[in-house]
PDB file of N, CA and C in Angstrom:
ATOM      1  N   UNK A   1       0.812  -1.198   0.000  1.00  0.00           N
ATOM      2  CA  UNK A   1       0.000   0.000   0.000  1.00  0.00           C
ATOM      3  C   UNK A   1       0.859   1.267   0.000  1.00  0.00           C
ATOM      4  N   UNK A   2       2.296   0.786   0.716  1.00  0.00           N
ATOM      5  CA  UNK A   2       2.732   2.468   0.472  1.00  0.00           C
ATOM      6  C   UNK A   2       3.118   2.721  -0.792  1.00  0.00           C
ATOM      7  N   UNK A   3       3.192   1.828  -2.093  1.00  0.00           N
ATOM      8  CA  UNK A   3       3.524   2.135  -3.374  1.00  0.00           C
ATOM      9  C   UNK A   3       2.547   3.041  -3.744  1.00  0.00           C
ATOM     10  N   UNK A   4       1.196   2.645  -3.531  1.00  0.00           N
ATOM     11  CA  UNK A   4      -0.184   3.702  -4.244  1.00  0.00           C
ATOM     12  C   UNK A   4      -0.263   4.662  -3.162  1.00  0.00           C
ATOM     13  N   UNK A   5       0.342   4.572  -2.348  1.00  0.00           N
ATOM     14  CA  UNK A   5      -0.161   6.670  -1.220  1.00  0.00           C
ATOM     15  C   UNK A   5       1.331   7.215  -1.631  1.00  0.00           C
ATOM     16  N   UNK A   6       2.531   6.320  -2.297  1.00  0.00           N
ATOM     17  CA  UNK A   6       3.231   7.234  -2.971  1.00  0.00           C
ATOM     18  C   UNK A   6       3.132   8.042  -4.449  1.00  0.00           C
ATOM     19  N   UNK A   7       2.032   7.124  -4.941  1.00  0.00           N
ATOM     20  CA  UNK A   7       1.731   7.533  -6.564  1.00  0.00           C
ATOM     21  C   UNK A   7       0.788   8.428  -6.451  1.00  0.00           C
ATOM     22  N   UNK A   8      -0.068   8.444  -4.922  1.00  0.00           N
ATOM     23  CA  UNK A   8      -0.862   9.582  -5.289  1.00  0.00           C
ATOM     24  C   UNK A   8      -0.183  10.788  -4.573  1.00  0.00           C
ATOM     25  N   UNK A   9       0.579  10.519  -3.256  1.00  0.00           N
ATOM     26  CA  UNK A   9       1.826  11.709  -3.311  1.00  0.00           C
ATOM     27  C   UNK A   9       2.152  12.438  -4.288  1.00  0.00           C
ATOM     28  N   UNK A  10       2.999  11.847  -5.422  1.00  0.00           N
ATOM     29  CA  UNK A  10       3.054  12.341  -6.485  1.00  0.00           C
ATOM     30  C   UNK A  10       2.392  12.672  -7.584  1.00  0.00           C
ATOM     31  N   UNK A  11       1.163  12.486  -7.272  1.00  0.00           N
ATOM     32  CA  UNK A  11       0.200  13.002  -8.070  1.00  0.00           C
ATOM     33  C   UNK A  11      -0.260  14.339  -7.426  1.00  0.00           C
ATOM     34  N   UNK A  12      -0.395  14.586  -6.576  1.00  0.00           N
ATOM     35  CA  UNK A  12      -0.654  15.738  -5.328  1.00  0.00           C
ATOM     36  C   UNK A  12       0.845  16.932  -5.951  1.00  0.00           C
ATOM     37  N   UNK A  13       1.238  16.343  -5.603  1.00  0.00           N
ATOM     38  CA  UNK A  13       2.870  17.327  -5.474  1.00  0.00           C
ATOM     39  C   UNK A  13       2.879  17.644  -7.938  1.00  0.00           C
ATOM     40  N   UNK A  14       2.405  16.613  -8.405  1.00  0.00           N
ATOM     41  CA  UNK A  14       2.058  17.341  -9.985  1.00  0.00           C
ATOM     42  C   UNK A  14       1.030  18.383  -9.669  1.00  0.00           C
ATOM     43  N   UNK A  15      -0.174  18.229  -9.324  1.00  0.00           N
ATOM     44  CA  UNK A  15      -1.099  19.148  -9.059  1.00  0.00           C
ATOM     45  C   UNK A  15      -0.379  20.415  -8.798  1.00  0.00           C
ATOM     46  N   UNK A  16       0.241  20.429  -7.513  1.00  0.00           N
ATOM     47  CA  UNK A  16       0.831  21.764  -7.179  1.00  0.00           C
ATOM     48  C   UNK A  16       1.751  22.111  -8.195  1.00  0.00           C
ATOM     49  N   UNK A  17       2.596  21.401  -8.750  1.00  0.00           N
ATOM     50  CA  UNK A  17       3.224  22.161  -9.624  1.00  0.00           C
ATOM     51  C   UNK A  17       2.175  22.745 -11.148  1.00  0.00           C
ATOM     52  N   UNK A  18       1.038  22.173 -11.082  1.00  0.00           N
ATOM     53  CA  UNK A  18       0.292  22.860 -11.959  1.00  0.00           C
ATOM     54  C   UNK A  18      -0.416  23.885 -12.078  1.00  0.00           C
ATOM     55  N   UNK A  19      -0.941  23.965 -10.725  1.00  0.00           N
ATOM     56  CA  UNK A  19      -1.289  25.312 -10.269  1.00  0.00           C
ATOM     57  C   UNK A  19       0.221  26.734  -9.881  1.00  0.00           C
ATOM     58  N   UNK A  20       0.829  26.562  -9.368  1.00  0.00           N
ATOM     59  CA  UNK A  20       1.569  27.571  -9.206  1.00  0.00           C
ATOM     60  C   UNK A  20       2.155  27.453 -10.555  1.00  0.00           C
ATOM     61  N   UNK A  21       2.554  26.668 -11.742  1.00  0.00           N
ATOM     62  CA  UNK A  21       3.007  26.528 -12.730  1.00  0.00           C
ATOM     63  C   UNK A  21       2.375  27.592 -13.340  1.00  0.00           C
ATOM     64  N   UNK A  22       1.179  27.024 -13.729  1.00  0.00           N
ATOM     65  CA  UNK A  22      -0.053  27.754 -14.483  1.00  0.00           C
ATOM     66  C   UNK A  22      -0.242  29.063 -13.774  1.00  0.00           C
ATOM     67  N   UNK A  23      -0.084  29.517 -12.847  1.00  0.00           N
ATOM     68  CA  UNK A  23      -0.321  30.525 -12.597  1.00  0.00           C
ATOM     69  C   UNK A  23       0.808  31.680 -12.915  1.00  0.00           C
ATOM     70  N   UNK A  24       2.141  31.242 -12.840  1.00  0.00           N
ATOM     71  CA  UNK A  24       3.185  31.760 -13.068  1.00  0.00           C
ATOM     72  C   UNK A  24       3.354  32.160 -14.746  1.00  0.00           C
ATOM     73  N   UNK A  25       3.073  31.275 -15.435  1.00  0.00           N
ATOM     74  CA  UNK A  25       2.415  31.230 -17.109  1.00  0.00           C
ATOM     75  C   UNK A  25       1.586  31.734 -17.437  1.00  0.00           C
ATOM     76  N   UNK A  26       0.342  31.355 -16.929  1.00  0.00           N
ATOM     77  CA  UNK A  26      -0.857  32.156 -17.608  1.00  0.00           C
ATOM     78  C   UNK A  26      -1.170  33.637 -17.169  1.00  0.00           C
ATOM     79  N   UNK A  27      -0.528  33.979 -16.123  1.00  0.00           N
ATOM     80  CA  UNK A  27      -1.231  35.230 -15.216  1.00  0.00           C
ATOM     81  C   UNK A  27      -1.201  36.599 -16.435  1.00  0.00           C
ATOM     82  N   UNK A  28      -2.346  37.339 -16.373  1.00  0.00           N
ATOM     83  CA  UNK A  28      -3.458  37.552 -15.399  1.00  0.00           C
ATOM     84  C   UNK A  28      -4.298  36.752 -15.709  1.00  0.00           C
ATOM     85  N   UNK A  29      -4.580  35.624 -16.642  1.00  0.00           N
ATOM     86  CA  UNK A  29      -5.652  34.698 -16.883  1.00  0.00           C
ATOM     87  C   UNK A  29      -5.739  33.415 -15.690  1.00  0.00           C
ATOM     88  N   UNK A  30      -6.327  32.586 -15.241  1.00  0.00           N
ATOM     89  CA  UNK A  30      -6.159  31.346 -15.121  1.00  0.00           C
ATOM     90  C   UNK A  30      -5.999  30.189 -16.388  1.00  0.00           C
ATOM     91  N   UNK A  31      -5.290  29.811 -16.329  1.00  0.00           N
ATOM     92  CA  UNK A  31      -5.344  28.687 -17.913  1.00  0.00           C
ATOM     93  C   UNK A  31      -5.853  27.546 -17.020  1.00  0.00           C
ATOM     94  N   UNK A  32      -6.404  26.477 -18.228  1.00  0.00           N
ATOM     95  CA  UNK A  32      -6.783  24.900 -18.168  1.00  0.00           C
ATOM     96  C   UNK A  32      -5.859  24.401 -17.279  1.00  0.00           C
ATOM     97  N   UNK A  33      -4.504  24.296 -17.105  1.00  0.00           N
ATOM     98  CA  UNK A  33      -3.255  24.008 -16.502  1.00  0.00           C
ATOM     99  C   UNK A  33      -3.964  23.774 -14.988  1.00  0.00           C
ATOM    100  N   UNK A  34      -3.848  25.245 -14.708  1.00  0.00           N
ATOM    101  CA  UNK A  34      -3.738  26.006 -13.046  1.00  0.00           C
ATOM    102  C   UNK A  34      -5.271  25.600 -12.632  1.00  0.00           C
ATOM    103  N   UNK A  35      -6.060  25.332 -13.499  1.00  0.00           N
ATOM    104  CA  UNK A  35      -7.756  24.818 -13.314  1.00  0.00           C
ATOM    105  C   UNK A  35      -7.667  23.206 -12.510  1.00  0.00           C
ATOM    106  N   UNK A  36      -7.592  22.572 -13.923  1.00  0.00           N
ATOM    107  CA  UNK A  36      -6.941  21.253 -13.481  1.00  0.00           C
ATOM    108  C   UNK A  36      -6.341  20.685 -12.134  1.00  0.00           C
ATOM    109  N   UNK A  37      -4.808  21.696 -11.902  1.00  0.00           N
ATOM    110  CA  UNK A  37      -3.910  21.530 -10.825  1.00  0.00           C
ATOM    111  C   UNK A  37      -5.137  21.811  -9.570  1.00  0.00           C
ATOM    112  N   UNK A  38      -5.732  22.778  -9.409  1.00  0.00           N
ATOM    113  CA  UNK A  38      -6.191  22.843  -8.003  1.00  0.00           C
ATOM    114  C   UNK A  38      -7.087  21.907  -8.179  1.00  0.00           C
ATOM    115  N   UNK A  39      -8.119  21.320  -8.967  1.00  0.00           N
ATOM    116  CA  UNK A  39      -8.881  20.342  -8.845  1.00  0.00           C
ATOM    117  C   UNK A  39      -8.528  18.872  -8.221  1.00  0.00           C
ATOM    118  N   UNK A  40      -6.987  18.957  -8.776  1.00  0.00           N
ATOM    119  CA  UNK A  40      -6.209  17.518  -8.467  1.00  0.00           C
ATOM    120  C   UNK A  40      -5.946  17.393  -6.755  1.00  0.00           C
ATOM    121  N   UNK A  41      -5.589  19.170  -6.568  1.00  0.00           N
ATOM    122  CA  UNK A  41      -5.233  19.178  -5.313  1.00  0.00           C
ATOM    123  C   UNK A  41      -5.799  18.935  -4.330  1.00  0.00           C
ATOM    124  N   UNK A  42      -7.486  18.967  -4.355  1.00  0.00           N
ATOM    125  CA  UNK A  42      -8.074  18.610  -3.402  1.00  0.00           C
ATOM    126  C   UNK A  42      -8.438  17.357  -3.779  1.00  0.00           C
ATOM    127  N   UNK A  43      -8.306  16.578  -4.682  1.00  0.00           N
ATOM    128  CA  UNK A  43      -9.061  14.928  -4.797  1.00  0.00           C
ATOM    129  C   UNK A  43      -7.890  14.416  -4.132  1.00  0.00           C
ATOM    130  N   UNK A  44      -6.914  14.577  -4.473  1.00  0.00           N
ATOM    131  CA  UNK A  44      -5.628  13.873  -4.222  1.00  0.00           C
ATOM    132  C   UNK A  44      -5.470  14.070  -2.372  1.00  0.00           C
ATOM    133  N   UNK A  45      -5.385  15.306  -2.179  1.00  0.00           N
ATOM    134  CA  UNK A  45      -5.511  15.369  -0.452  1.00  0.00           C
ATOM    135  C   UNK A  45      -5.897  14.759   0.114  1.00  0.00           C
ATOM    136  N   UNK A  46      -7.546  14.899  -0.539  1.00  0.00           N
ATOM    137  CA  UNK A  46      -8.246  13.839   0.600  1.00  0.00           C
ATOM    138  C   UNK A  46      -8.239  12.340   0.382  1.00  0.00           C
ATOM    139  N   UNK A  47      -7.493  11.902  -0.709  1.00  0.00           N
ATOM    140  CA  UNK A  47      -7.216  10.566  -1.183  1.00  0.00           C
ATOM    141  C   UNK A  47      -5.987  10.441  -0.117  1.00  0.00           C
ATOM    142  N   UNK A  48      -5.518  11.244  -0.040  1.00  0.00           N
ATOM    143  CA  UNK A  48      -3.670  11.022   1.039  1.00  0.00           C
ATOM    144  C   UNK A  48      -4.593  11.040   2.419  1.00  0.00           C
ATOM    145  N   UNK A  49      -5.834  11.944   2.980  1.00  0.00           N
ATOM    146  CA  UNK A  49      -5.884  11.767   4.235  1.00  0.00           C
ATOM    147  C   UNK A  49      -7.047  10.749   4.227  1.00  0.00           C
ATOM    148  N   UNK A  50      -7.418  10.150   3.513  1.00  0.00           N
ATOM    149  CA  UNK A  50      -8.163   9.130   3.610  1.00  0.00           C
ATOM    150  C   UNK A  50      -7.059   8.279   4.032  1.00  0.00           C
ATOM    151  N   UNK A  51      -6.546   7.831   2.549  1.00  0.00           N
ATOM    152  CA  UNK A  51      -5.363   6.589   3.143  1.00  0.00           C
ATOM    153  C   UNK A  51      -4.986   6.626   4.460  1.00  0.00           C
ATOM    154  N   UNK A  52      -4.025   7.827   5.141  1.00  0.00           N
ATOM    155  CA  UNK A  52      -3.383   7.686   6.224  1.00  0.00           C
ATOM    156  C   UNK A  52      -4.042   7.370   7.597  1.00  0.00           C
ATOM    157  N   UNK A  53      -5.086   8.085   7.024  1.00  0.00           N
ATOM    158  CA  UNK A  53      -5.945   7.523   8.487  1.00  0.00           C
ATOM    159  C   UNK A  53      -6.155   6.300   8.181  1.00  0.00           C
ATOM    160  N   UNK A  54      -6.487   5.930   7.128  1.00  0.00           N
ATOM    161  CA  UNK A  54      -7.354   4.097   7.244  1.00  0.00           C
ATOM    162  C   UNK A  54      -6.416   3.293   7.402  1.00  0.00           C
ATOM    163  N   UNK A  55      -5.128   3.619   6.918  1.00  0.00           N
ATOM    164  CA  UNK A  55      -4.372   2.336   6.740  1.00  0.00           C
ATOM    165  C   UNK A  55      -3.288   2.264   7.680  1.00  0.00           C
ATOM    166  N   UNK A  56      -3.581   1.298   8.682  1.00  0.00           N
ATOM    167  CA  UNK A  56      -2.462   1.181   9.723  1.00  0.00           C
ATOM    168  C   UNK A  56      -1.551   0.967   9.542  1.00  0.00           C
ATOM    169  N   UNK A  57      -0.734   0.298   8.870  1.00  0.00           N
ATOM    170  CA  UNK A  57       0.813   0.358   8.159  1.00  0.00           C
ATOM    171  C   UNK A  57       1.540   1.018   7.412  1.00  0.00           C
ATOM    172  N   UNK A  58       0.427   2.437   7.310  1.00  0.00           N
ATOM    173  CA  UNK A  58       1.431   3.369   6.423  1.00  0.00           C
ATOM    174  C   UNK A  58       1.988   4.363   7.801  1.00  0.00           C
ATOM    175  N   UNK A  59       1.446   3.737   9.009  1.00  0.00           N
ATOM    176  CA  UNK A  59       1.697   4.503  10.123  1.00  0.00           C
ATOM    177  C   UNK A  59       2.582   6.610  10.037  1.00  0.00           C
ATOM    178  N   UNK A  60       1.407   6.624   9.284  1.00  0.00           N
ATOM    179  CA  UNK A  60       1.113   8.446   9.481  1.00  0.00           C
ATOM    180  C   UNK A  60       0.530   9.078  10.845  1.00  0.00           C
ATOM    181  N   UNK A  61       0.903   9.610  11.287  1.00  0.00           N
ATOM    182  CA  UNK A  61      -0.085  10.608  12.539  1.00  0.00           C
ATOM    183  C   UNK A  61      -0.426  11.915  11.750  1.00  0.00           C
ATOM    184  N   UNK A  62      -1.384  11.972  11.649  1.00  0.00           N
ATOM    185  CA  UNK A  62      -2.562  13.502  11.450  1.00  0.00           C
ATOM    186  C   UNK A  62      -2.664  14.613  12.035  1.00  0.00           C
ATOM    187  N   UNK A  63      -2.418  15.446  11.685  1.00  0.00           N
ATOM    188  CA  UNK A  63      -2.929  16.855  12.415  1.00  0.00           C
ATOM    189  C   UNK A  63      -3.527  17.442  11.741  1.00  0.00           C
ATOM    190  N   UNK A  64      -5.186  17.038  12.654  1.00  0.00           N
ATOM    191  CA  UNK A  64      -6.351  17.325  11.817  1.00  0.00           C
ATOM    192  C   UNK A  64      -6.471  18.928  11.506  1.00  0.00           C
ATOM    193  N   UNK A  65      -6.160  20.180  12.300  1.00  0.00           N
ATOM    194  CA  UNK A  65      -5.923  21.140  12.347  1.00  0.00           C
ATOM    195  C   UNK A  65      -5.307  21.895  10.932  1.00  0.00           C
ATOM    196  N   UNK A  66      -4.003  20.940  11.404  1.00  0.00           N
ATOM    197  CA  UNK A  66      -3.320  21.902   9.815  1.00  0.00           C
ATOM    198  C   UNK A  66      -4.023  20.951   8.520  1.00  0.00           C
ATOM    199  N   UNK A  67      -4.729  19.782   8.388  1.00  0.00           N
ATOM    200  CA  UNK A  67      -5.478  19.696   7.349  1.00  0.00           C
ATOM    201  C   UNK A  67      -6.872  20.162   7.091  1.00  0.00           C
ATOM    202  N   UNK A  68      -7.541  20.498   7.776  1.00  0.00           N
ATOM    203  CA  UNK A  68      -8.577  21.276   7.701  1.00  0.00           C
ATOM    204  C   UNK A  68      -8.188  22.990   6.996  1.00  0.00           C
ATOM    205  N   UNK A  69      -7.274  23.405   7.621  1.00  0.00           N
ATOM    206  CA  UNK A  69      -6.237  24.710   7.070  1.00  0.00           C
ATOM    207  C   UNK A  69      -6.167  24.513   5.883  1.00  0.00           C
ATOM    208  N   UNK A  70      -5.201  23.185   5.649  1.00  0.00           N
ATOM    209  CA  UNK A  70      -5.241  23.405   4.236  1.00  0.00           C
ATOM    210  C   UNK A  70      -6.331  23.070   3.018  1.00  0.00           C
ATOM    211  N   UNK A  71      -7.148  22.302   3.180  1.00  0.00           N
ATOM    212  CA  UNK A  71      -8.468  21.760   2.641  1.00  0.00           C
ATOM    213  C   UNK A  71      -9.516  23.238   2.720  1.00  0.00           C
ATOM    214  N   UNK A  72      -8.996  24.138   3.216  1.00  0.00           N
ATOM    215  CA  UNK A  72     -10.150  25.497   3.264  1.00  0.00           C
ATOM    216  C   UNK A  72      -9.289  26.070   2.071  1.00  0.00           C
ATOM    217  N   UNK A  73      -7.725  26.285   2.331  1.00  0.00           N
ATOM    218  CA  UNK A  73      -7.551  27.239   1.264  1.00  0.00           C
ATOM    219  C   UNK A  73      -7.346  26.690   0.085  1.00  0.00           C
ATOM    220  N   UNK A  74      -6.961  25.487  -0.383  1.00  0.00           N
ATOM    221  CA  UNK A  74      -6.998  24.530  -1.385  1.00  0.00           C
ATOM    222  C   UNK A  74      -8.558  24.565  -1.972  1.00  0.00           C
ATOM    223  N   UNK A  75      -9.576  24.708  -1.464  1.00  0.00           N
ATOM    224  CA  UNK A  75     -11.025  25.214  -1.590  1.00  0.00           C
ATOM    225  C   UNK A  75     -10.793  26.505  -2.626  1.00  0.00           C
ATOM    226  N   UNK A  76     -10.394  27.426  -1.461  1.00  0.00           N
ATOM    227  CA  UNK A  76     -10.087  28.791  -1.614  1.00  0.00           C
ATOM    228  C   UNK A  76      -9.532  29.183  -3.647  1.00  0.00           C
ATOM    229  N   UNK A  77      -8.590  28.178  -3.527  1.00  0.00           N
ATOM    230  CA  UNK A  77      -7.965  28.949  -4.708  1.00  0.00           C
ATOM    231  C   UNK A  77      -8.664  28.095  -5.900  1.00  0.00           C
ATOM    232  N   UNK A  78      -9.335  26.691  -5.644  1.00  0.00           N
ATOM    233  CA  UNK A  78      -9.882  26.004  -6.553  1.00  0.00           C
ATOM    234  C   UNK A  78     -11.433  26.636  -6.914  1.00  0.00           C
ATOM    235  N   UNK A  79     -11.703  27.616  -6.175  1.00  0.00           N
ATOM    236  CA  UNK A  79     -12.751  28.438  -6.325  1.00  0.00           C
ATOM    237  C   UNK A  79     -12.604  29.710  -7.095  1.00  0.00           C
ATOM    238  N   UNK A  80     -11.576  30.012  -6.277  1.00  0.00           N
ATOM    239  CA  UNK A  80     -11.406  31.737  -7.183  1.00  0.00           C
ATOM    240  C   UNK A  80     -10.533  31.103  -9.103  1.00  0.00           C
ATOM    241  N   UNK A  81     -10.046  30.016  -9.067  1.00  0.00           N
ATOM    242  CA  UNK A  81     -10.080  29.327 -10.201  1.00  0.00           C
ATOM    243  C   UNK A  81     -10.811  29.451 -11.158  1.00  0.00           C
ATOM    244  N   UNK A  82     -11.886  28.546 -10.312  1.00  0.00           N
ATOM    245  CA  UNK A  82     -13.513  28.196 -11.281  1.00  0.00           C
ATOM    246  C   UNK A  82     -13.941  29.858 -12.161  1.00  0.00           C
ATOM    247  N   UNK A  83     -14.073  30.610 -11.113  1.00  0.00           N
ATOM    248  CA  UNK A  83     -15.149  31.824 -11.131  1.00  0.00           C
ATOM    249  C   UNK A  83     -14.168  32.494 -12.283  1.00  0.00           C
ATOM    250  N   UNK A  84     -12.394  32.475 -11.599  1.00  0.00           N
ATOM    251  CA  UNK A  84     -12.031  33.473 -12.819  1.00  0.00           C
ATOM    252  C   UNK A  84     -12.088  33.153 -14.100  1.00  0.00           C
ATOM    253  N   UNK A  85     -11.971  31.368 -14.002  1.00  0.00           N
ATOM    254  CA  UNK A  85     -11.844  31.159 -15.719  1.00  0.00           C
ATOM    255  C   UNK A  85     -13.275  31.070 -16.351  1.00  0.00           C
ATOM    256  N   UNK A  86     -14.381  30.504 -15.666  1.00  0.00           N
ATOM    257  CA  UNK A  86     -15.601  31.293 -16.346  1.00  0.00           C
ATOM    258  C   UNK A  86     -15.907  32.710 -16.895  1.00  0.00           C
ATOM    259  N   UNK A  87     -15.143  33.702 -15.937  1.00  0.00           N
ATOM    260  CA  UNK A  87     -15.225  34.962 -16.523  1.00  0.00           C
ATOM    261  C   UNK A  87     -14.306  35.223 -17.838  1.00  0.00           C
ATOM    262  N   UNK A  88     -12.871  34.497 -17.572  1.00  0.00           N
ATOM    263  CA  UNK A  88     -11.922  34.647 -18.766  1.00  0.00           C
ATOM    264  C   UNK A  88     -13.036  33.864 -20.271  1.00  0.00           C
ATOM    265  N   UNK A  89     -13.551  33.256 -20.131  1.00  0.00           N
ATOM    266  CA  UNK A  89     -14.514  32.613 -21.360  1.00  0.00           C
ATOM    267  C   UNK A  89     -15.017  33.384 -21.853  1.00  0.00           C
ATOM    268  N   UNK A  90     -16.271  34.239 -20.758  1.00  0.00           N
ATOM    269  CA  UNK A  90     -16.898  35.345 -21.503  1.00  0.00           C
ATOM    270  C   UNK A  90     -16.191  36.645 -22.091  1.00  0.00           C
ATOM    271  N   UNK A  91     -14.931  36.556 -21.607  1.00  0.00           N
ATOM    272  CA  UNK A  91     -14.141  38.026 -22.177  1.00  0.00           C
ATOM    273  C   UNK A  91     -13.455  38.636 -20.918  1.00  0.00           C
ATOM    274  N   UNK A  92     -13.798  38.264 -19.956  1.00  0.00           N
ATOM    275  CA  UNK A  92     -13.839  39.179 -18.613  1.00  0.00           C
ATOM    276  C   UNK A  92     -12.748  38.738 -17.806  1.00  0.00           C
ATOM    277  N   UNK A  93     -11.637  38.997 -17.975  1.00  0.00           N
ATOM    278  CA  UNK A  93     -10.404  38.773 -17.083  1.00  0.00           C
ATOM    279  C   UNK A  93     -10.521  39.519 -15.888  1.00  0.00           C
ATOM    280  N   UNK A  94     -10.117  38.891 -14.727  1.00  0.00           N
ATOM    281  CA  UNK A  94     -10.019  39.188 -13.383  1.00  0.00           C
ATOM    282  C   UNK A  94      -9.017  38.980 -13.106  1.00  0.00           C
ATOM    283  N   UNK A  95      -7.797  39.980 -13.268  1.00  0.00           N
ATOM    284  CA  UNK A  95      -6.478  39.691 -13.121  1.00  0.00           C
ATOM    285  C   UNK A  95      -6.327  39.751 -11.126  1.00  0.00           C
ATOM    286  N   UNK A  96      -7.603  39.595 -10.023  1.00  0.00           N
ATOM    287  CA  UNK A  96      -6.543  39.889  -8.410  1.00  0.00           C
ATOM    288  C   UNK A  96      -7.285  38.184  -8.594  1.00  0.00           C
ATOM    289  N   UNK A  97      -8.375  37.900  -8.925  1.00  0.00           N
ATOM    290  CA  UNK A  97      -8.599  36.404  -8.662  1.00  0.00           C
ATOM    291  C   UNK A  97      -7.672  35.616  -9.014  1.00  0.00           C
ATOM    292  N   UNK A  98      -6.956  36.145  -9.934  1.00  0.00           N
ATOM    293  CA  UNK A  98      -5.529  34.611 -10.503  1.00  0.00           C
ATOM    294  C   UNK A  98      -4.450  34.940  -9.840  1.00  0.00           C
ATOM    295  N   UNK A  99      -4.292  35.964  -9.285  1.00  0.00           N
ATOM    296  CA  UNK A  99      -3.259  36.803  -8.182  1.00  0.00           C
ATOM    297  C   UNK A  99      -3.463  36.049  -6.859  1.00  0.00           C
ATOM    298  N   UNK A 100      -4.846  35.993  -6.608  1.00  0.00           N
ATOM    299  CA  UNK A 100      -4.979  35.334  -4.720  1.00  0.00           C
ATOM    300  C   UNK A 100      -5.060  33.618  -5.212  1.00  0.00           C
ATOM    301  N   UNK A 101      -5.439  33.357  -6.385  1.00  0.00           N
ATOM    302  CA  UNK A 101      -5.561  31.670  -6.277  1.00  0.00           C
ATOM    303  C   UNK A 101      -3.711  31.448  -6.523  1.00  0.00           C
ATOM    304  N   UNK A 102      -3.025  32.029  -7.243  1.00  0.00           N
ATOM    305  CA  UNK A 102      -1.592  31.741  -7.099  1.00  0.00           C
ATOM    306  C   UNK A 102      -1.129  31.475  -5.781  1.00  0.00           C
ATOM    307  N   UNK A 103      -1.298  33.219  -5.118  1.00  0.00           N
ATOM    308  CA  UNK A 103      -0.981  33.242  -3.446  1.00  0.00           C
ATOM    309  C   UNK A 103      -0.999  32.497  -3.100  1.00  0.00           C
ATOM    310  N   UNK A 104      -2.790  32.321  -2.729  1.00  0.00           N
ATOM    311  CA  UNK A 104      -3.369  31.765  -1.977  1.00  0.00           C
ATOM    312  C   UNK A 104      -2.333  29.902  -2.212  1.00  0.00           C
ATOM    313  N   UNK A 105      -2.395  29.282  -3.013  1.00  0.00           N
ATOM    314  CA  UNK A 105      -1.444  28.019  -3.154  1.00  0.00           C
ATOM    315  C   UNK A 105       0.009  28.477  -2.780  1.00  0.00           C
ATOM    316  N   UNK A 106       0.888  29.309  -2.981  1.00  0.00           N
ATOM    317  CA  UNK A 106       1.634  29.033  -2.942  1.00  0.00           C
ATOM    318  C   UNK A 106       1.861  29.484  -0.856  1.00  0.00           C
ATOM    319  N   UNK A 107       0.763  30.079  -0.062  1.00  0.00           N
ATOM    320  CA  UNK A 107       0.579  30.080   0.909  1.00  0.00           C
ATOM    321  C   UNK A 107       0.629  28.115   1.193  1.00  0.00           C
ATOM    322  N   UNK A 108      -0.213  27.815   0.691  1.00  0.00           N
ATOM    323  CA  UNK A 108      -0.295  26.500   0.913  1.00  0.00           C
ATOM    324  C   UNK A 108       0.993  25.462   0.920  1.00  0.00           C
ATOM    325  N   UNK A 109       1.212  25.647   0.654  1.00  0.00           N
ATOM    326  CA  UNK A 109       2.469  25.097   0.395  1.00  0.00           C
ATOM    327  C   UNK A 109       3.510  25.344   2.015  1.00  0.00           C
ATOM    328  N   UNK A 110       3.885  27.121   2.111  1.00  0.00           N
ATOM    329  CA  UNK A 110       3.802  27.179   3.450  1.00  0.00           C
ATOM    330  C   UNK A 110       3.455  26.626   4.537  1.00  0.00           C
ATOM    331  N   UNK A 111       1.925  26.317   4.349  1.00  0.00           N
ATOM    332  CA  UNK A 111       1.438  25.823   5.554  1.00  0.00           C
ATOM    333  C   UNK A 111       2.357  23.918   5.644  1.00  0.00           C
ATOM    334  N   UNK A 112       1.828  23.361   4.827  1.00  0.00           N
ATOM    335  CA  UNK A 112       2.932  22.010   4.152  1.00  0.00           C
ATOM    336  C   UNK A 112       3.852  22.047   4.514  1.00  0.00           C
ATOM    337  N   UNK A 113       4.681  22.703   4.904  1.00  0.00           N
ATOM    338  CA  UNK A 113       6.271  22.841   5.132  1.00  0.00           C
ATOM    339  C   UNK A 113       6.779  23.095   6.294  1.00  0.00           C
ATOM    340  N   UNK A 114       6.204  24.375   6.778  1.00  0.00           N
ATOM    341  CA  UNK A 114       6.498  24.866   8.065  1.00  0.00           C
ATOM    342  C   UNK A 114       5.468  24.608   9.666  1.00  0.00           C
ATOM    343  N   UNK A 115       4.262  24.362   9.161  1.00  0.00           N
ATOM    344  CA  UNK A 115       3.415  23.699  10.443  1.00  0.00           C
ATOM    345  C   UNK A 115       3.834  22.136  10.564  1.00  0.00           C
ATOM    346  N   UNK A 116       4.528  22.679  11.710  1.00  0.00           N
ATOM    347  CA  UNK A 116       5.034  21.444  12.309  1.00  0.00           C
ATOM    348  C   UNK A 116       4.514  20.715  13.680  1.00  0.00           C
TER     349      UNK A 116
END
């Protein structure tokens, strides 16, 4: 089992590089890229905190705290995502929404690293 909570590790950790990727590329737009990436980011999360909790031999400990943190702003930027690239369709670029969904992830990431 730890082969597949490592493939979706790394499926998690592509996500992020697709979103801050895409955001670094496409800005002031959101592109398909940076859409995608945050979508991955939250299936994949909760696919990693599913696993760790269920599976006793991948022996993870949880801190439900800083995942709830991050599952709000991973929300956060997979939202201001959605809304900006619907508007980029109709014509209507919202260059601070692709500004805070960048942030806002690459905050995330922060939280990932340094809440210890």
């Amino acid at each position: 089992m730890t082969v597949v909570y490592n493939l979706v590790v790394i499926t998690h950790l592509l996500g992020l590089a697709a979103v801050i990727g895409g955001y670094a590329a496409g800005r002031p737009a959101v592109s398909q890229v940076m859409l995608w990436g945050a979508r991955a980011q939250i299936v994949t999360g909760l696919i990693l905190v599913g696993m760790a909790d269920g599976i006793d031999s991948l022996d993870k400990n949880l801190d439900m705290a800083k995942i709830v943190v991050k599952l709000v702003i991973a929300v956060a930027v997979a939202g201001l995502a959605e809304i900006a690239h619907a508007d980029a369709k109709r014509g209507k670029t919202i260059a601070w929404m692709a500004d805070a969904a960048g942030l806002l992830a690459i905050a995330n990431v922060f939280v990932a690293v340094l809440w210890h």
